[in-house]
Structure formats: structure tokens, C-alpha cells
C-alpha atoms as a PDB file:
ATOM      1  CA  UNK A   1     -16.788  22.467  24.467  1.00  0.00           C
ATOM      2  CA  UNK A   2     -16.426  22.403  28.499  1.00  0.00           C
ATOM      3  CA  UNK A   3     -16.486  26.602  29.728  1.00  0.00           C
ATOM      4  CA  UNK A   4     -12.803  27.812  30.773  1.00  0.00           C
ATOM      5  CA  UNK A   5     -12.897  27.971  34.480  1.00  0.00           C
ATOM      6  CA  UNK A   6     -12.655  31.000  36.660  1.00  0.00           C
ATOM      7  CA  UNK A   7     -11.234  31.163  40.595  1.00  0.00           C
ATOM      8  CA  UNK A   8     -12.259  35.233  41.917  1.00  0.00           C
ATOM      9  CA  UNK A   9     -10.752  36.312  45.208  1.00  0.00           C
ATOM     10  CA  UNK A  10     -12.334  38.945  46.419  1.00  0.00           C
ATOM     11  CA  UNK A  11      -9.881  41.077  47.982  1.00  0.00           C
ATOM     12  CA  UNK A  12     -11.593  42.607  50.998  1.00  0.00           C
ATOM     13  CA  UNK A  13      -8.306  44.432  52.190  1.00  0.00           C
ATOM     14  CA  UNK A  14      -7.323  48.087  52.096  1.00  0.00           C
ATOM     15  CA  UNK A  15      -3.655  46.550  52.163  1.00  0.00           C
ATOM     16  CA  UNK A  16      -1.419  43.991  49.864  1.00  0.00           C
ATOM     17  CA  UNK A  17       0.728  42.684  52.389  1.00  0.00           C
ATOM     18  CA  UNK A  18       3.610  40.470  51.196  1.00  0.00           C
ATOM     19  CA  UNK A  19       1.865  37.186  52.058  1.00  0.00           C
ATOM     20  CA  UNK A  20      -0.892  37.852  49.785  1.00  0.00           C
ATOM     21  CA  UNK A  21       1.401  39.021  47.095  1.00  0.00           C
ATOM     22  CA  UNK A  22       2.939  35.417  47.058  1.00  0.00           C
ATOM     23  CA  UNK A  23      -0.382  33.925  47.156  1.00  0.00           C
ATOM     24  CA  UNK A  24      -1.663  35.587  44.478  1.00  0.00           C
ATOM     25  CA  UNK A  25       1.466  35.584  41.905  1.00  0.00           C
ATOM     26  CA  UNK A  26       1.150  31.637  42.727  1.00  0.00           C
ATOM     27  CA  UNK A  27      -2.637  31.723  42.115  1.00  0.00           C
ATOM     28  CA  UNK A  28      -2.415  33.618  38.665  1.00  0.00           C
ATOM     29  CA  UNK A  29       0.563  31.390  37.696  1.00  0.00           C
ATOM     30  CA  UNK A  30      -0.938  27.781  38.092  1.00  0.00           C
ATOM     31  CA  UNK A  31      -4.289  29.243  37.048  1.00  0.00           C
ATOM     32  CA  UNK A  32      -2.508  30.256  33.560  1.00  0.00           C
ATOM     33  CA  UNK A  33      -0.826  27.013  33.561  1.00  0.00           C
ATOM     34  CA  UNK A  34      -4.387  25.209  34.056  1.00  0.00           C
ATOM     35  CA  UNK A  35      -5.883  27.455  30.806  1.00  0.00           C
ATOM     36  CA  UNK A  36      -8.289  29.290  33.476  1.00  0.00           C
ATOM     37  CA  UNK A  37      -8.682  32.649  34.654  1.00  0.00           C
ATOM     38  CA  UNK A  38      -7.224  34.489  38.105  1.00  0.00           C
ATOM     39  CA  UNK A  39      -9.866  37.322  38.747  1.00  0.00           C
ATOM     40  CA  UNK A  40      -8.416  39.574  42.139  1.00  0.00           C
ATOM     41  CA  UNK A  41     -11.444  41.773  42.419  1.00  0.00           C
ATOM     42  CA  UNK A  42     -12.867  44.598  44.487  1.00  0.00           C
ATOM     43  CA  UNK A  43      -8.952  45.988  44.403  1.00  0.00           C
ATOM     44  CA  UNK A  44      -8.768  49.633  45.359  1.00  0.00           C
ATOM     45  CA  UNK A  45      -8.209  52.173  43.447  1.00  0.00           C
ATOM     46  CA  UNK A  46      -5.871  53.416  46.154  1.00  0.00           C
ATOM     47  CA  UNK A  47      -3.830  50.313  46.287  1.00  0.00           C
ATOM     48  CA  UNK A  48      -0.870  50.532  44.153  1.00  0.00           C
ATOM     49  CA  UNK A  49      -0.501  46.810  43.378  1.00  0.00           C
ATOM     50  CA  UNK A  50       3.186  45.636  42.698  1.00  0.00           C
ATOM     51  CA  UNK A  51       4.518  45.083  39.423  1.00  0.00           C
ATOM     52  CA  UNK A  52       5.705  41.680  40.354  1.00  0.00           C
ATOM     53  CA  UNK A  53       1.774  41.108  40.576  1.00  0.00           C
ATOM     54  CA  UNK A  54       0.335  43.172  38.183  1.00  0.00           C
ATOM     55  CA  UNK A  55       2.732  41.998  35.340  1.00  0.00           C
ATOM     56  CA  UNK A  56       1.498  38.334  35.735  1.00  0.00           C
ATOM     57  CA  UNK A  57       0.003  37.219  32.652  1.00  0.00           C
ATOM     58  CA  UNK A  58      -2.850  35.138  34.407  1.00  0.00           C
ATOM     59  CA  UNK A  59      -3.865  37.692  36.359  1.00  0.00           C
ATOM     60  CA  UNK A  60      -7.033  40.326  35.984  1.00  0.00           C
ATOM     61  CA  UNK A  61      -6.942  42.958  38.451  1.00  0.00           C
ATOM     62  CA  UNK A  62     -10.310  44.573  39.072  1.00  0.00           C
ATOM     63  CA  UNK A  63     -11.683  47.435  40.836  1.00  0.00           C
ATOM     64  CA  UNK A  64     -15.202  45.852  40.526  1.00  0.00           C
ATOM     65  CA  UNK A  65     -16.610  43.768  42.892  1.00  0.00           C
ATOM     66  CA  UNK A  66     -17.168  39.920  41.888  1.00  0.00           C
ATOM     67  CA  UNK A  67     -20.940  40.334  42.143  1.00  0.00           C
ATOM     68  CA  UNK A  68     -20.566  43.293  39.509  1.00  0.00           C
ATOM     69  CA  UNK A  69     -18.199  41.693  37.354  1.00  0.00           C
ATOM     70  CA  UNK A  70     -20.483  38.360  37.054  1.00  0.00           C
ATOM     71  CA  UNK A  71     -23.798  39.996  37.988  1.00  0.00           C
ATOM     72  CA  UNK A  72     -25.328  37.822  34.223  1.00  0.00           C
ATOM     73  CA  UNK A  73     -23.853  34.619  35.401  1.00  0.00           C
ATOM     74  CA  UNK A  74     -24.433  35.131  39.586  1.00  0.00           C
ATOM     75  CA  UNK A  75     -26.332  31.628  39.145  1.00  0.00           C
ATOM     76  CA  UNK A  76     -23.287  29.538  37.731  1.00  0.00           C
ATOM     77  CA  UNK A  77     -21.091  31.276  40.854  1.00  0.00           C
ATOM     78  CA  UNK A  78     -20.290  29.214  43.881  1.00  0.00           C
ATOM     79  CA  UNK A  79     -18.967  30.642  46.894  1.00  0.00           C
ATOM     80  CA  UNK A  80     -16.357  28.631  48.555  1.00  0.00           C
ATOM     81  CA  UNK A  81     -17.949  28.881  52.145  1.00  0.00           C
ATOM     82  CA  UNK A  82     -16.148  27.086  55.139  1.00  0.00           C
ATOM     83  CA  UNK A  83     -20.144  27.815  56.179  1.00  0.00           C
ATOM     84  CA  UNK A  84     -21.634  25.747  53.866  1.00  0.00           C
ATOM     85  CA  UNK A  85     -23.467  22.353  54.592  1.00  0.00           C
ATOM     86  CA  UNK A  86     -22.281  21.110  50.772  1.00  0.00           C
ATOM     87  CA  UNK A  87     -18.944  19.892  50.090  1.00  0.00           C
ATOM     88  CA  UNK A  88     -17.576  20.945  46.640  1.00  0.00           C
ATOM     89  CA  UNK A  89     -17.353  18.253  44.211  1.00  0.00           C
ATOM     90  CA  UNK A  90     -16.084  16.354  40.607  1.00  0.00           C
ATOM     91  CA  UNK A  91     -19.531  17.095  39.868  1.00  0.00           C
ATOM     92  CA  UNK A  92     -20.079  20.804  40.750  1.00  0.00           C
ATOM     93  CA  UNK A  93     -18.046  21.322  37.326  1.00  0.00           C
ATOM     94  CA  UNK A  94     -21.578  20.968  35.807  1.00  0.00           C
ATOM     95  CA  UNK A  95     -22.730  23.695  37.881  1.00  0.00           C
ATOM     96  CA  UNK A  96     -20.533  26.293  37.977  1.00  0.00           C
ATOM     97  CA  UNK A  97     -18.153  28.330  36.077  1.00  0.00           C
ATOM     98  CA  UNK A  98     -16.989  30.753  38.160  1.00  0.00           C
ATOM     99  CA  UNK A  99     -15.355  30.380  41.687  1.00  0.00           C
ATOM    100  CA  UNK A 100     -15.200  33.152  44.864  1.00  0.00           C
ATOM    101  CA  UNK A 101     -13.282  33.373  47.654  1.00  0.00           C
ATOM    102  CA  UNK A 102     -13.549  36.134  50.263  1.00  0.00           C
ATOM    103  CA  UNK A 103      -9.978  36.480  50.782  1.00  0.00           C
ATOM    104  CA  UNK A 104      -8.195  36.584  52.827  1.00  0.00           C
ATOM    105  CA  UNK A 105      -8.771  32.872  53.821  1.00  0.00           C
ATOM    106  CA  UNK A 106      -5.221  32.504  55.747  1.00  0.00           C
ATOM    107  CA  UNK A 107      -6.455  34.136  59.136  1.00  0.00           C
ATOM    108  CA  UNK A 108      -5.451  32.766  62.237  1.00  0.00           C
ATOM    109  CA  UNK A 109      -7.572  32.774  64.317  1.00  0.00           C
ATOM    110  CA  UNK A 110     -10.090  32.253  61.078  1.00  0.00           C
ATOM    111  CA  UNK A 111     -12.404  35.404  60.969  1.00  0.00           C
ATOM    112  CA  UNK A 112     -15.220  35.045  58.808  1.00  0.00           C
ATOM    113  CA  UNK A 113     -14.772  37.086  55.958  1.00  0.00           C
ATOM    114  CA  UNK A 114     -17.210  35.539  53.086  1.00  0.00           C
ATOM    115  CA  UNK A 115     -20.069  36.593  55.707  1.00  0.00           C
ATOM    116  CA  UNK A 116     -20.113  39.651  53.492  1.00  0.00           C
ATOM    117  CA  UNK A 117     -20.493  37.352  50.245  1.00  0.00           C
ATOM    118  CA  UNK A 118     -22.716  34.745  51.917  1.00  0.00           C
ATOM    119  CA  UNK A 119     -25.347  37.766  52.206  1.00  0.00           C
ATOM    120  CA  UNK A 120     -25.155  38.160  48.231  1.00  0.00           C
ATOM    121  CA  UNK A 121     -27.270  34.955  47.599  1.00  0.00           C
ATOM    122  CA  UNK A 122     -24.298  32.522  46.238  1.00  0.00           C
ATOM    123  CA  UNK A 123     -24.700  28.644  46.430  1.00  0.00           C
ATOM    124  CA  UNK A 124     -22.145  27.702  48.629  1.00  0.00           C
ATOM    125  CA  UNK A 125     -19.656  24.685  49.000  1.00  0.00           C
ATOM    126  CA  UNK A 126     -17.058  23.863  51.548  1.00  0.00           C
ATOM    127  CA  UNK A 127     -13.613  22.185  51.075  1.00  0.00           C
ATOM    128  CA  UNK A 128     -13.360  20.854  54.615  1.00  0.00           C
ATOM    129  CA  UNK A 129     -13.083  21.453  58.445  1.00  0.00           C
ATOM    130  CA  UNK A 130      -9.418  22.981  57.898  1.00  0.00           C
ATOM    131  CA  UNK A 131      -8.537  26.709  58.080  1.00  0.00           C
ATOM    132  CA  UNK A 132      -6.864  26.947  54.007  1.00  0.00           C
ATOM    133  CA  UNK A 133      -4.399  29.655  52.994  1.00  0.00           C
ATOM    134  CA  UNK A 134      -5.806  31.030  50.023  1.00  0.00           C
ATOM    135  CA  UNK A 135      -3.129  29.862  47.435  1.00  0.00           C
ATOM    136  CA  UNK A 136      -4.139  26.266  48.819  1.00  0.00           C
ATOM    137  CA  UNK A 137      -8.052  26.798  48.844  1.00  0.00           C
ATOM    138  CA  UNK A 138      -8.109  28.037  45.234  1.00  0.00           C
ATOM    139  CA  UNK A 139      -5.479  25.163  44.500  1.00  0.00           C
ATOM    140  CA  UNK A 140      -7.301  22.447  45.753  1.00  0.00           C
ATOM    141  CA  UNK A 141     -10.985  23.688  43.978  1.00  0.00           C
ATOM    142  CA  UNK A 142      -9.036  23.464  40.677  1.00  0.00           C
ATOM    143  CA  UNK A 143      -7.948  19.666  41.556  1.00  0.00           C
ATOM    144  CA  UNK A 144     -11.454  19.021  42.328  1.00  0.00           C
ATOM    145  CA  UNK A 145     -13.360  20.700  39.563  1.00  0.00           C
ATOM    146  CA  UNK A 146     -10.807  20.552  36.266  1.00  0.00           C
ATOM    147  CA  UNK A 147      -8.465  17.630  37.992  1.00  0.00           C
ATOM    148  CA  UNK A 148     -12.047  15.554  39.211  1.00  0.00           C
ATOM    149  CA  UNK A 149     -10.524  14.523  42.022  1.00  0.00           C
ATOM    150  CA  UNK A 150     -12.560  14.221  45.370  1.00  0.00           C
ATOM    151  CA  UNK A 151     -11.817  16.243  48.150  1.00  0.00           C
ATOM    152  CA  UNK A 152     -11.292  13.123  50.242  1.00  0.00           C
ATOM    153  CA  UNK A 153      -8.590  11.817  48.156  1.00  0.00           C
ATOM    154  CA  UNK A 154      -6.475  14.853  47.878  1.00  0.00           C
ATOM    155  CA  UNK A 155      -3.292  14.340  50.176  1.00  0.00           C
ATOM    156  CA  UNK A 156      -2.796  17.238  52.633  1.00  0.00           C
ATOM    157  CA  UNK A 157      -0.537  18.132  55.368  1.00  0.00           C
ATOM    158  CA  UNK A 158      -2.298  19.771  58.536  1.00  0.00           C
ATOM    159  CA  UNK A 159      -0.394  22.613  60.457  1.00  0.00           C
ATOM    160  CA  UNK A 160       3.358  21.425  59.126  1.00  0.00           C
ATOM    161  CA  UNK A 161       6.627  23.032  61.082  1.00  0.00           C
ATOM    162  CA  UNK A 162       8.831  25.376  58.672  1.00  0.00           C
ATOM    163  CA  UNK A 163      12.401  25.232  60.097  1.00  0.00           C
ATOM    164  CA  UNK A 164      13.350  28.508  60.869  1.00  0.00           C
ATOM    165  CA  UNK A 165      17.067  27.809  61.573  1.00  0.00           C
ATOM    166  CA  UNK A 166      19.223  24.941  63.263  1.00  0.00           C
ATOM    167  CA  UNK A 167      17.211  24.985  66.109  1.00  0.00           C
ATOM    168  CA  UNK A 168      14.300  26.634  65.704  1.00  0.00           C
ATOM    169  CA  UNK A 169      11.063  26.072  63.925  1.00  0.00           C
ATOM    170  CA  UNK A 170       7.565  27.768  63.344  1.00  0.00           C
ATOM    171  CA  UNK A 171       4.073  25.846  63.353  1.00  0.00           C
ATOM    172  CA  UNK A 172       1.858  26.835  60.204  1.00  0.00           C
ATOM    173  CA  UNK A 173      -1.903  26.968  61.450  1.00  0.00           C
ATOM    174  CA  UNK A 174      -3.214  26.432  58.055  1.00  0.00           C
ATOM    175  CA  UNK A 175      -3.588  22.734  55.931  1.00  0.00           C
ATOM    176  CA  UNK A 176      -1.615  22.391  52.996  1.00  0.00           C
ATOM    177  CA  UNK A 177      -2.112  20.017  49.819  1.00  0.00           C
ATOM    178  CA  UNK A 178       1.574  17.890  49.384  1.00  0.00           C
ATOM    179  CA  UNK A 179       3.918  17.634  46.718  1.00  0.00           C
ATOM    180  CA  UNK A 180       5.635  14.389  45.365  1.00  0.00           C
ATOM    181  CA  UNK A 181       7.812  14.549  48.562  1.00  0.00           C
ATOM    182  CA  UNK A 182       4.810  14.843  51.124  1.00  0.00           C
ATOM    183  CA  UNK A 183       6.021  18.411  51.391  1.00  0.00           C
ATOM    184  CA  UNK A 184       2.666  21.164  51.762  1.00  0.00           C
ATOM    185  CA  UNK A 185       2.778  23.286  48.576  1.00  0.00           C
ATOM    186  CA  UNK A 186       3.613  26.569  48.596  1.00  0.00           C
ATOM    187  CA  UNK A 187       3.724  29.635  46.679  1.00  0.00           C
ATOM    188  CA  UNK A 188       7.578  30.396  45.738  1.00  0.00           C
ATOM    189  CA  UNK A 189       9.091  32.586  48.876  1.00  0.00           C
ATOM    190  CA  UNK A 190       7.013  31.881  51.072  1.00  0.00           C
ATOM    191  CA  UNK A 191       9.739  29.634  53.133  1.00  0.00           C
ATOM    192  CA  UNK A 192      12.041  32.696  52.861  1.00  0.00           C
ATOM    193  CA  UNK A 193       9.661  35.189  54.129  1.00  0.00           C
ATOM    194  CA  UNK A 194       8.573  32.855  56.663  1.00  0.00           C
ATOM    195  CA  UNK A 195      12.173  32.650  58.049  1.00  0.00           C
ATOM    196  CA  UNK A 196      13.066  35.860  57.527  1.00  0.00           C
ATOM    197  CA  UNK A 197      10.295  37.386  59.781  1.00  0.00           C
ATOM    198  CA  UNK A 198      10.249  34.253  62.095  1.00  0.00           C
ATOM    199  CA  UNK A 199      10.185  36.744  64.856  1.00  0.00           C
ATOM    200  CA  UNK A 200       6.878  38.004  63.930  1.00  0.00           C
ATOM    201  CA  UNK A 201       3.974  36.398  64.253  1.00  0.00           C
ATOM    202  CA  UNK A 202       2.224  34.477  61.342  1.00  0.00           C
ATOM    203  CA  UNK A 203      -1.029  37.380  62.052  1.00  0.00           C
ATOM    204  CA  UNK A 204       1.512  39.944  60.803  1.00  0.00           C
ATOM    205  CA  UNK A 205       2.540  38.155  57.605  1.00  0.00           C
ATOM    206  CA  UNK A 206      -0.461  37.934  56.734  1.00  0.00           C
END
């Protein structure tokens, strides 16, 4: 019997902005769809996560870091590293059972927050030359490993526009995977938030 599948982001923010609340609801929800499990660890005790979050079944919320919580299985970890000279693949579902990501991955300019992680020893493996939000990194391991589809034959859309309004639009810096429609994939109201603070910058959503 194959080992259910774990995805960890290591929360490494004091903060749960709104982005990342999106993100995450959309992480735990397609992770409960795919029968594996949505770890959000090293969450602070201080943080008063929102119930919207919290009351997602496919969701663990942990005050624990990841290398705490798996500290007997640290071997069958892999670190998704944008560092790393291996690029995740079909095969790596052999290898590993548990999956880390040192959110949050959506930075723009990318600042490189699984340095922290990288120190801890994990084998590492990269999904490609493209800054990911953290929705679509953690999407697009799950279509490699439990979908076995290469990372080369995944469809993605690189730094799409999000029409604001009738005459405005706003650039995404990040790559998407597509839907049916060749639209990027993302988490439900994120378009809305988007528009609605199209005056900030994407840095403050975030």
C-alpha cells in the first residue's frame, strides 16, 4: 500500500496576510481532495489564525516546526529548493513522503526563504527557473509525485495580466499551472482581492 502523501509549508511569518490565507484554504482543500495531508507548521502561538482557515478539514495547524514534527522520517523529507541542482520527479514518489516548502514562495522580488531549511540537511529538488506562488508550487509537486506527470509536461502560464477593470490591468510576477481554458489556476478570491487592492502593489498582498 503506497504511503499517503504530505505537502508542509513552513510558515516563516509573524503575520497571515490575506494572500496567504487564500493560498492556504486552496492548499488544504485540493490536498483533502487528493487523500493527502496539508501540514502549515511553525505557526505562532501569537497568530490568531482565521476560522475560514482553521475550520478546513485538510488542514493541520502546527506550532512545531517541520523538522520537529518529522524529526523520525527527516530522511524521506524533500525540500522543494528553487536552489537545488535536482529537479523533482515521477520517480521521487519512491523517495519521499513528506514535502516542505519555506513559505512564503510568492515574493517578488524572490527572497530566499528555504535558506533557513536548506541549513537543516534536507535533500532538495527544484520545480523550475520560475518564481511559484505557493498554492501553485505545492500544486504542481502533487501533479508530479501522486499525478506522475513530469515537470516538463505540465502546462503553465508565466507572469499572466489580471484585468483590473475596463481599462486597466495588473502583471502577476509569478508562473501559474492552467486550467482547461489555458487560464493560470488560482485559489478562489484571489481575482477579487487582486482587483480590489489593484492600487497596491502585489509586495503588499502578499
Amino acid at each position: 500500500m503506497a504511503t499517503r502523501k504530505t505537502y508542509v509549508v513552513e510558515h516563516l511569518d509573524p503575520e497571515l496576510g490575506p494572500w496567504s490565507m487564500l493560498e492556504y484554504v486552496a492548499i488544504a482543500q485540493e490536498c483533502s481532495s487528493a487523500d493527502s495531508a496539508f501540514y502549515l507548521s511553525s505557526v505562532s502561538a501569537d497568530l490568531s489564525v482565521p476560522h475560514e482557515l482553521a475550520a478546513e478539514r485538510g488542514i493541520i495547524i502546527e506550532h512545531h516546526s517541520a523538522e520537529e514534527v518529522f524529526a523520525d522520517r527527516k530522511h524521506r523529507v524533500c525540500l522543494l529548493d528553487p536552489a537545488a541542482s535536482v529537479d523533482l520527479s515521477p520517480e521521487d514518489v519512491r523517495i519521499f513522503d513528506v514535502f516542505l516548502f519555506g513559505g512564503i514562495l510568492g515574493d517578488d522580488p524572490p527572497r530566499d526563504r528555504t535558506s533557513e531549511l536548506r541549513k537543516k540537511g534536507y535533500q532538495g529538488r527544484n520545480l523550475g527557473p520560475v518564481q511559484m506562488t505557493t498554492d501553485t508550487a505545492v500544486r504542481v509537486t502533487r501533479t508530479v509525485i501522486q499525478g506522475q506527470v513530469p515537470l516538463n509536461e505540465i502546462i503553465y502560464i508565466d507572469h499572466p495580466e489580471i484585468r483590473v477593470d475596463e481599462h486597466e490591468s495588473t502583471q502577476m510576477p509569478f508562473r501559474y499551472m492552467t486550467n482547461d481554458e489555458g487560464h493560470p489556476i488560482m485559489p478562489k478570491g484571489m481575482r477579487d482581492l487582486i482587483k480590489k487592492d489593484s492600487e497596491k502593489s502585489i509586495e503588499d498582498l502578499i
